[in-house]
PDB file of N, CA and C in Angstrom:
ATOM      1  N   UNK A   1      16.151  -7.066  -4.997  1.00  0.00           N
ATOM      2  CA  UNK A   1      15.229  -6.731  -6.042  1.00  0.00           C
ATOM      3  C   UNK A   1      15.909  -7.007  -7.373  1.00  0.00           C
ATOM      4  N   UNK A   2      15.065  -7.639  -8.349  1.00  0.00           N
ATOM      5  CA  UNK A   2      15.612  -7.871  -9.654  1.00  0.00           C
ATOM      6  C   UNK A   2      16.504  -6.601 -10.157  1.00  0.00           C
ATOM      7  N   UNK A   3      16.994  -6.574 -11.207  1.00  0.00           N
ATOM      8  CA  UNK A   3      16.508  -5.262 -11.961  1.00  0.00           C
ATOM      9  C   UNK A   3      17.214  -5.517 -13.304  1.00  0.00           C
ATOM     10  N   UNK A   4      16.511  -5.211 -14.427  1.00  0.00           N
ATOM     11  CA  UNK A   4      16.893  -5.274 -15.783  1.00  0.00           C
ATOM     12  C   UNK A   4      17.069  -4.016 -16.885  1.00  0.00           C
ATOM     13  N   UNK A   5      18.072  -4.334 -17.279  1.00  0.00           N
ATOM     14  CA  UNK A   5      18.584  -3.362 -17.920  1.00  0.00           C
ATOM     15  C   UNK A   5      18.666  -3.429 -19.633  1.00  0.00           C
ATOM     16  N   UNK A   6      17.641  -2.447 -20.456  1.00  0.00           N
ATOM     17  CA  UNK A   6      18.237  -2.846 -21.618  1.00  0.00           C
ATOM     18  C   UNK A   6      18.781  -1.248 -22.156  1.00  0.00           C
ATOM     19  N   UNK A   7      19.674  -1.308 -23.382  1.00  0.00           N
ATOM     20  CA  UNK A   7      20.438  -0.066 -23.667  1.00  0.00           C
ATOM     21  C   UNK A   7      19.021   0.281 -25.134  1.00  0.00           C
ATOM     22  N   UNK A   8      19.196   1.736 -25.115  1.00  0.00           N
ATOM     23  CA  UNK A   8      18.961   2.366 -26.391  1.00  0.00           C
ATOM     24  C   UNK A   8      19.790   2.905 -26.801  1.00  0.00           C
ATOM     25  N   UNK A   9      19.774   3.604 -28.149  1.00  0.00           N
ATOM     26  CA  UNK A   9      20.168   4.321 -29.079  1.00  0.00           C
ATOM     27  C   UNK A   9      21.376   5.742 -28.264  1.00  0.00           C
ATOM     28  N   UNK A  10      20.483   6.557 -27.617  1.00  0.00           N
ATOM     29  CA  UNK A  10      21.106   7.550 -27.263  1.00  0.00           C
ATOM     30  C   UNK A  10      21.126   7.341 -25.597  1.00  0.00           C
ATOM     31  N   UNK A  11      20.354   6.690 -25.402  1.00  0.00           N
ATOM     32  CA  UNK A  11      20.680   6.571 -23.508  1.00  0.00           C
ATOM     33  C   UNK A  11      20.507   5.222 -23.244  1.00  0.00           C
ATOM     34  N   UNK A  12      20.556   4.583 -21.613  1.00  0.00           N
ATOM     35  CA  UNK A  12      20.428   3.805 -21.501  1.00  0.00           C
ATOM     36  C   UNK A  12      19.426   3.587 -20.305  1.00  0.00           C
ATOM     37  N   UNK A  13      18.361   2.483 -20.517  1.00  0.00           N
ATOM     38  CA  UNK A  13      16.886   2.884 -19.829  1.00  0.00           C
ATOM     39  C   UNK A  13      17.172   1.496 -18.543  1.00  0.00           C
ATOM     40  N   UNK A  14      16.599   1.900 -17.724  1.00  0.00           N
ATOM     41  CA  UNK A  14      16.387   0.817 -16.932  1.00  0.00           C
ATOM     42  C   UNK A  14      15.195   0.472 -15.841  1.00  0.00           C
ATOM     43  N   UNK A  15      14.711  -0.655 -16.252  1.00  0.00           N
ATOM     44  CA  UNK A  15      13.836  -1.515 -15.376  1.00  0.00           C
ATOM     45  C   UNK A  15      14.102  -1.862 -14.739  1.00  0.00           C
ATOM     46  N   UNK A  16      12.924  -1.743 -13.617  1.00  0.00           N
ATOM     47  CA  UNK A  16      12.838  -2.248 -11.978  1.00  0.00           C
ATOM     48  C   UNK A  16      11.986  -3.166 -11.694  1.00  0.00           C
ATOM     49  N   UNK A  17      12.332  -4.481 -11.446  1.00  0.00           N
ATOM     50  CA  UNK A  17      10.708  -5.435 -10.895  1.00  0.00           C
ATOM     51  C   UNK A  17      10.548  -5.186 -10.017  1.00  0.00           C
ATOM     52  N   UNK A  18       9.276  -4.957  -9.487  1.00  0.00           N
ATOM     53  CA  UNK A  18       8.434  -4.469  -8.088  1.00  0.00           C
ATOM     54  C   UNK A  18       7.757  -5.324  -7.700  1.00  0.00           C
ATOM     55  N   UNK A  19       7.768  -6.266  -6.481  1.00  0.00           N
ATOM     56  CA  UNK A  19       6.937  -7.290  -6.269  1.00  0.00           C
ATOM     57  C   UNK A  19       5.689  -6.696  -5.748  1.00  0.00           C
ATOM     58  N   UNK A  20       4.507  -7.231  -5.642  1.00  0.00           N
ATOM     59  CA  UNK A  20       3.181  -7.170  -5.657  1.00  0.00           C
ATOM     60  C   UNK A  20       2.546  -8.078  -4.955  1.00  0.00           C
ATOM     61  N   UNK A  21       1.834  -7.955  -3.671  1.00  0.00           N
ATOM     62  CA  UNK A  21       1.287  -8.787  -2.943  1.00  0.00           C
ATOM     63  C   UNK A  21      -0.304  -8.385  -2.946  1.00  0.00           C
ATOM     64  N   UNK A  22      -0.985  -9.327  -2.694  1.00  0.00           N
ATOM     65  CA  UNK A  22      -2.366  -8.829  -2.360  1.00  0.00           C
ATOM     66  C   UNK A  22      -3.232  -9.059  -0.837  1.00  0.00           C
ATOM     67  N   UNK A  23      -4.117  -8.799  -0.716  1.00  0.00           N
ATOM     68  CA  UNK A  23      -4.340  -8.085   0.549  1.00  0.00           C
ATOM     69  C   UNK A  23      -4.447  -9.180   1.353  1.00  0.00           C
ATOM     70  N   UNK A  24      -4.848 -10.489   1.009  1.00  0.00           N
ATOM     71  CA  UNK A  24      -4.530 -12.116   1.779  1.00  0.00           C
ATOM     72  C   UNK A  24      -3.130 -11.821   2.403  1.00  0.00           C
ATOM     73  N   UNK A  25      -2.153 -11.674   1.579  1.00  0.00           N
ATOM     74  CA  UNK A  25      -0.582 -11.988   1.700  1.00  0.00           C
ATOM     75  C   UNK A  25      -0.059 -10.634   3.056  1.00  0.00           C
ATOM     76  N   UNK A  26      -0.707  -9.797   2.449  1.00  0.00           N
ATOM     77  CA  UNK A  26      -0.083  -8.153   3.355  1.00  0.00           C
ATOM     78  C   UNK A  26      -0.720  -8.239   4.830  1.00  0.00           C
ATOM     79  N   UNK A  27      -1.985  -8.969   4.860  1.00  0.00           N
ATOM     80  CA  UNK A  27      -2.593  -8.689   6.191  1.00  0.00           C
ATOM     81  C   UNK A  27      -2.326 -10.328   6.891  1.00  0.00           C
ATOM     82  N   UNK A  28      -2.001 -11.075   6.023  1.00  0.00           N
ATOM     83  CA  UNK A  28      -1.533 -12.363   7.202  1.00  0.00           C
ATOM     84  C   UNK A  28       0.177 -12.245   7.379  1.00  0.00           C
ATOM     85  N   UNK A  29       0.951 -10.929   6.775  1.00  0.00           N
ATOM     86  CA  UNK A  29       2.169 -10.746   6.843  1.00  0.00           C
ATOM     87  C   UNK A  29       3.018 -10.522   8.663  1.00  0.00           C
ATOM     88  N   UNK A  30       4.252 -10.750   8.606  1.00  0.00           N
ATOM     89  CA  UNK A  30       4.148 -10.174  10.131  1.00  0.00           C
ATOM     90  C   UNK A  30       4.539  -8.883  10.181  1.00  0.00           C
ATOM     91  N   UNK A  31       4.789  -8.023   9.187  1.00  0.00           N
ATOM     92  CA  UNK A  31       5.342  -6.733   9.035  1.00  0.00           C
ATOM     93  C   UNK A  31       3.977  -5.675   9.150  1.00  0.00           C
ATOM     94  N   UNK A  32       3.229  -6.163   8.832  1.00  0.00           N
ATOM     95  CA  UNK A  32       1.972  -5.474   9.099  1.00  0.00           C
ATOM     96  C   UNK A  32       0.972  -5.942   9.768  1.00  0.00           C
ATOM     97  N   UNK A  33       1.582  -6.746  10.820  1.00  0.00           N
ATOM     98  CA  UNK A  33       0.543  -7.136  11.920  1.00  0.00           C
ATOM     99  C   UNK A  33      -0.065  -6.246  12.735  1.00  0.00           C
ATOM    100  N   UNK A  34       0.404  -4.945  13.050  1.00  0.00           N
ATOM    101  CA  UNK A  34      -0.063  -4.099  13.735  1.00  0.00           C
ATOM    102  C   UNK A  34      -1.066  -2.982  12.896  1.00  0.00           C
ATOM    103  N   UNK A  35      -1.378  -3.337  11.729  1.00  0.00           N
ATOM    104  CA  UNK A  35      -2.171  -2.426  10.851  1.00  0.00           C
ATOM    105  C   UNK A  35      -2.972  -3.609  10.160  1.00  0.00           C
ATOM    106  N   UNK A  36      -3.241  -4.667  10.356  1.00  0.00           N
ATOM    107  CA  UNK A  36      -4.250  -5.205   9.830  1.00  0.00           C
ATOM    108  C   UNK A  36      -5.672  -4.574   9.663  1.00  0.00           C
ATOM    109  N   UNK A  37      -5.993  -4.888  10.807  1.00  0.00           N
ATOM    110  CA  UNK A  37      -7.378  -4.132  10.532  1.00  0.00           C
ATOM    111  C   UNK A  37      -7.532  -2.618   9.869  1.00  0.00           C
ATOM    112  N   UNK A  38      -6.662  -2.152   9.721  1.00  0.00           N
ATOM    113  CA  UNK A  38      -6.797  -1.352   8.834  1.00  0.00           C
ATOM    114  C   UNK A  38      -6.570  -1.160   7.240  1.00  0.00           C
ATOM    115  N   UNK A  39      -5.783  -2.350   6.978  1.00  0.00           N
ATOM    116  CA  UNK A  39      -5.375  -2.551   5.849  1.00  0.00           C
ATOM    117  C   UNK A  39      -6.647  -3.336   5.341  1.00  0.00           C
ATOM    118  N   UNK A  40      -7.346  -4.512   6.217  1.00  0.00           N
ATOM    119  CA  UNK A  40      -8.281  -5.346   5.480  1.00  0.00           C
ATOM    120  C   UNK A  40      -9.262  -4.445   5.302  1.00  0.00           C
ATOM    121  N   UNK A  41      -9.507  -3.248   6.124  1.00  0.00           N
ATOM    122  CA  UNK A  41     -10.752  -2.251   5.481  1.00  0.00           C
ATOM    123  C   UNK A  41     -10.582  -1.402   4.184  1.00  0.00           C
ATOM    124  N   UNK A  42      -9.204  -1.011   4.066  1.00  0.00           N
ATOM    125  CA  UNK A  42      -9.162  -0.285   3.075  1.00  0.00           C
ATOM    126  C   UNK A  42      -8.558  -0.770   1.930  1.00  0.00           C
ATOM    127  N   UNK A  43      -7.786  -1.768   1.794  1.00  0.00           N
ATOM    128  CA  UNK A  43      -7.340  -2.773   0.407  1.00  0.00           C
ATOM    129  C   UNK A  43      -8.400  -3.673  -0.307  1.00  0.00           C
ATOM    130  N   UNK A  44      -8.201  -3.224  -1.669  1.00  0.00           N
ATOM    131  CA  UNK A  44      -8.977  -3.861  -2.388  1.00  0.00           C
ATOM    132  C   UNK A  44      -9.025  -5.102  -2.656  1.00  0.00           C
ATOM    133  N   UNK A  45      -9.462  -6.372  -2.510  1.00  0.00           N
ATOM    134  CA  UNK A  45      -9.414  -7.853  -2.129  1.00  0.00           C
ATOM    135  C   UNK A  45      -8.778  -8.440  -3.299  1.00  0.00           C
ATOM    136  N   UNK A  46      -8.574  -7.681  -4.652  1.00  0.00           N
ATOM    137  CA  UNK A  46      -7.878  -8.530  -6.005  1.00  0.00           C
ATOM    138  C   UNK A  46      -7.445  -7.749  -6.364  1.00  0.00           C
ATOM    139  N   UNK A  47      -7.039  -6.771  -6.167  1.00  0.00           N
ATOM    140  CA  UNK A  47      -6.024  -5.741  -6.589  1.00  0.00           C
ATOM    141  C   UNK A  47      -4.567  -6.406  -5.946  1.00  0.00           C
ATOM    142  N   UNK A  48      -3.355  -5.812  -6.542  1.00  0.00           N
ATOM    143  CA  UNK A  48      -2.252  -6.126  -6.032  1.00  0.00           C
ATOM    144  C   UNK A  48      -1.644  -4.667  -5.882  1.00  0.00           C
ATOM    145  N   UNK A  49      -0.689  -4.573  -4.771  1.00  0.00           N
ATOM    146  CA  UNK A  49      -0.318  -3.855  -4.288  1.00  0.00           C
ATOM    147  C   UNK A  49       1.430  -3.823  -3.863  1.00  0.00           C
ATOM    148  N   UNK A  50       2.112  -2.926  -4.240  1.00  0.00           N
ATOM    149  CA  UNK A  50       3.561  -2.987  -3.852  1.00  0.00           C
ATOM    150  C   UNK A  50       3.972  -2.070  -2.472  1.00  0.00           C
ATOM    151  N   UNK A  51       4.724  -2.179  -1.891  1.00  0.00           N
ATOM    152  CA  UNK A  51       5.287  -2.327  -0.489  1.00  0.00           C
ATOM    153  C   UNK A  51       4.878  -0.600  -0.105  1.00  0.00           C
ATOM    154  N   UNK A  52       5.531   0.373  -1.205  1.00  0.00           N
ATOM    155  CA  UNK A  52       4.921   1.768  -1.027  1.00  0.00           C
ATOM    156  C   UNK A  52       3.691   1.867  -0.689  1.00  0.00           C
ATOM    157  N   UNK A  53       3.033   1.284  -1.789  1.00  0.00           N
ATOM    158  CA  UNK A  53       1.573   1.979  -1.550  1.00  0.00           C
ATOM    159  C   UNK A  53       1.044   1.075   0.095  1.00  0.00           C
ATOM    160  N   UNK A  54       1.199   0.340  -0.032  1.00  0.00           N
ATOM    161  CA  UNK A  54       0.652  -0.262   1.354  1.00  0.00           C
ATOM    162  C   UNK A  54       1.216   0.420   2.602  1.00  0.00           C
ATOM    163  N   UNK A  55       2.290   1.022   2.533  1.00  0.00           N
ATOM    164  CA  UNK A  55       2.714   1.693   3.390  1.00  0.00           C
ATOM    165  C   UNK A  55       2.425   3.129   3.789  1.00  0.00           C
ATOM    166  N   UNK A  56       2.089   3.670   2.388  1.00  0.00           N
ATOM    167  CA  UNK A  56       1.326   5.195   1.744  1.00  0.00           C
ATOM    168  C   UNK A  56      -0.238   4.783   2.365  1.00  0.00           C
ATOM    169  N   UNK A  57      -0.470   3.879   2.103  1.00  0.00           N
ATOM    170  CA  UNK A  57      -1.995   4.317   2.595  1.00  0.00           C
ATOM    171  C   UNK A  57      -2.350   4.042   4.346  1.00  0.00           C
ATOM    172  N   UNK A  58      -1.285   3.478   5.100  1.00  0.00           N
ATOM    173  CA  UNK A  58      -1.208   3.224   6.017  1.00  0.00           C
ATOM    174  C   UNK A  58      -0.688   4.941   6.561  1.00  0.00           C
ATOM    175  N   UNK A  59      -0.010   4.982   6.019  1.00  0.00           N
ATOM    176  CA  UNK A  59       0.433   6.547   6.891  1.00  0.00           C
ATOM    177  C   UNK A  59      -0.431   7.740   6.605  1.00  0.00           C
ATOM    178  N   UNK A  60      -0.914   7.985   5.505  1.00  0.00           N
ATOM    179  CA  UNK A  60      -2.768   8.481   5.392  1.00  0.00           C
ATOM    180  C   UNK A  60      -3.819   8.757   6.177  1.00  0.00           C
ATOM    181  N   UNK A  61      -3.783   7.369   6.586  1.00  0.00           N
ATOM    182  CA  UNK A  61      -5.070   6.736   7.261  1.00  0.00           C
ATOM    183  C   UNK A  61      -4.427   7.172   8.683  1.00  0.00           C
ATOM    184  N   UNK A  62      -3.328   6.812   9.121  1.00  0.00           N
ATOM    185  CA  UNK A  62      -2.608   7.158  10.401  1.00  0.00           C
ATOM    186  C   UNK A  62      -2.629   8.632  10.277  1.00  0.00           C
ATOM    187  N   UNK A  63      -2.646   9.765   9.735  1.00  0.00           N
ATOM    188  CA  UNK A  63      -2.602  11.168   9.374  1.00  0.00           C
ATOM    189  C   UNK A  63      -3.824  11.477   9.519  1.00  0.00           C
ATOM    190  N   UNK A  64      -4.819  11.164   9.555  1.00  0.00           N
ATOM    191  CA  UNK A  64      -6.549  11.606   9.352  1.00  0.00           C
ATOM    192  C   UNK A  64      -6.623  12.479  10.654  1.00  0.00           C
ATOM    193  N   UNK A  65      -7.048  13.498  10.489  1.00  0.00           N
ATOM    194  CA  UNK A  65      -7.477  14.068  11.657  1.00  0.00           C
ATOM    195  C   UNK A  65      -8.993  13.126  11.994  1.00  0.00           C
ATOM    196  N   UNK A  66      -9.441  12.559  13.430  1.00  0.00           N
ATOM    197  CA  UNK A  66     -10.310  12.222  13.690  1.00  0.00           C
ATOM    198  C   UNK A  66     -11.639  12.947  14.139  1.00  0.00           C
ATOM    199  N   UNK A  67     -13.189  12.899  13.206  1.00  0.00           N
ATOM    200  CA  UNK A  67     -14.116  13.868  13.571  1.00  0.00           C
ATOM    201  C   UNK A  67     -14.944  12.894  14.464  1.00  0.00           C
ATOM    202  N   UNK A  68     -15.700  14.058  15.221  1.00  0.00           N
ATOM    203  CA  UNK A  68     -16.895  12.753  15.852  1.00  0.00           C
ATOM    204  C   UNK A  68     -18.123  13.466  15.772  1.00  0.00           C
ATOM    205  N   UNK A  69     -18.936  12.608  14.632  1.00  0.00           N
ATOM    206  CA  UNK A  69     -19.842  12.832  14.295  1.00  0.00           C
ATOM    207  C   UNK A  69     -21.031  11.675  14.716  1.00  0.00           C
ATOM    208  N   UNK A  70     -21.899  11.581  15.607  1.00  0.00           N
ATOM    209  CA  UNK A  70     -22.553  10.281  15.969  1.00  0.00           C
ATOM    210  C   UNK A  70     -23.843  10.727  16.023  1.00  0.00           C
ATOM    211  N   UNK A  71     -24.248   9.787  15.033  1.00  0.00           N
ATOM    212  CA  UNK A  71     -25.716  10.141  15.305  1.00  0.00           C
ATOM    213  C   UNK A  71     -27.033  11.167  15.215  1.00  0.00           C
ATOM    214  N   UNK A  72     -25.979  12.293  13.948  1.00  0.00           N
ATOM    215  CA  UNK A  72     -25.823  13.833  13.476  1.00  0.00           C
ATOM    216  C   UNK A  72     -25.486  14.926  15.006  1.00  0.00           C
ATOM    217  N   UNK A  73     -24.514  13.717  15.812  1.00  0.00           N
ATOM    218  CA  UNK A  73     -24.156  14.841  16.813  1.00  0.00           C
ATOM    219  C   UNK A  73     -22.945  15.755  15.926  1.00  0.00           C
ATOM    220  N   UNK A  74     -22.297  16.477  16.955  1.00  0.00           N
ATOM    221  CA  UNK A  74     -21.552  17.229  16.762  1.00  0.00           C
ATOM    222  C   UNK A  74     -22.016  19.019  16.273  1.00  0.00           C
ATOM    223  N   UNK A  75     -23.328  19.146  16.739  1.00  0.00           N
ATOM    224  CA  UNK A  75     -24.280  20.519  16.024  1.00  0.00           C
ATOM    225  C   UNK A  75     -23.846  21.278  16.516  1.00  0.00           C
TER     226      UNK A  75
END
């Protein structure tokens, strides 16, 4: 990962480049071949996205308790 550094006055600050893929790149990836279909439902098609959040919303979505509601069953 890059990372750039510039100094101030009383401290010294530092920048991080974060690469950014979008949902073409993440779901034809092989790291997330096993969550595609879940990623192409829930990523936004022109939004860009960095490695956390794609991973954050994958473990979310993997966390959901599952209801079953069909058809207004479940009464």
């Amino acid at each position: 990962m890059a990372k750039k550094t510039t100094e101030t006055t009383a401290e010294t600050e530092t920048k991080v480049a974060v690469s950014t893929y979008t949902r073409e790149q993440i779901c034809s990836s092989e790291r997330f071949r096993n969550d595609r279909d879940i990623l192409a439902a829930l990523l936004e098609e022109k939004r860009p996205y960095t490695l956390s959040e794609i991973e954050e919303t994958v473990k979310k979505f993997k966390e959901n308790k599952v209801t079953e509601k069909i058809n207004g069953g479940g009464k």
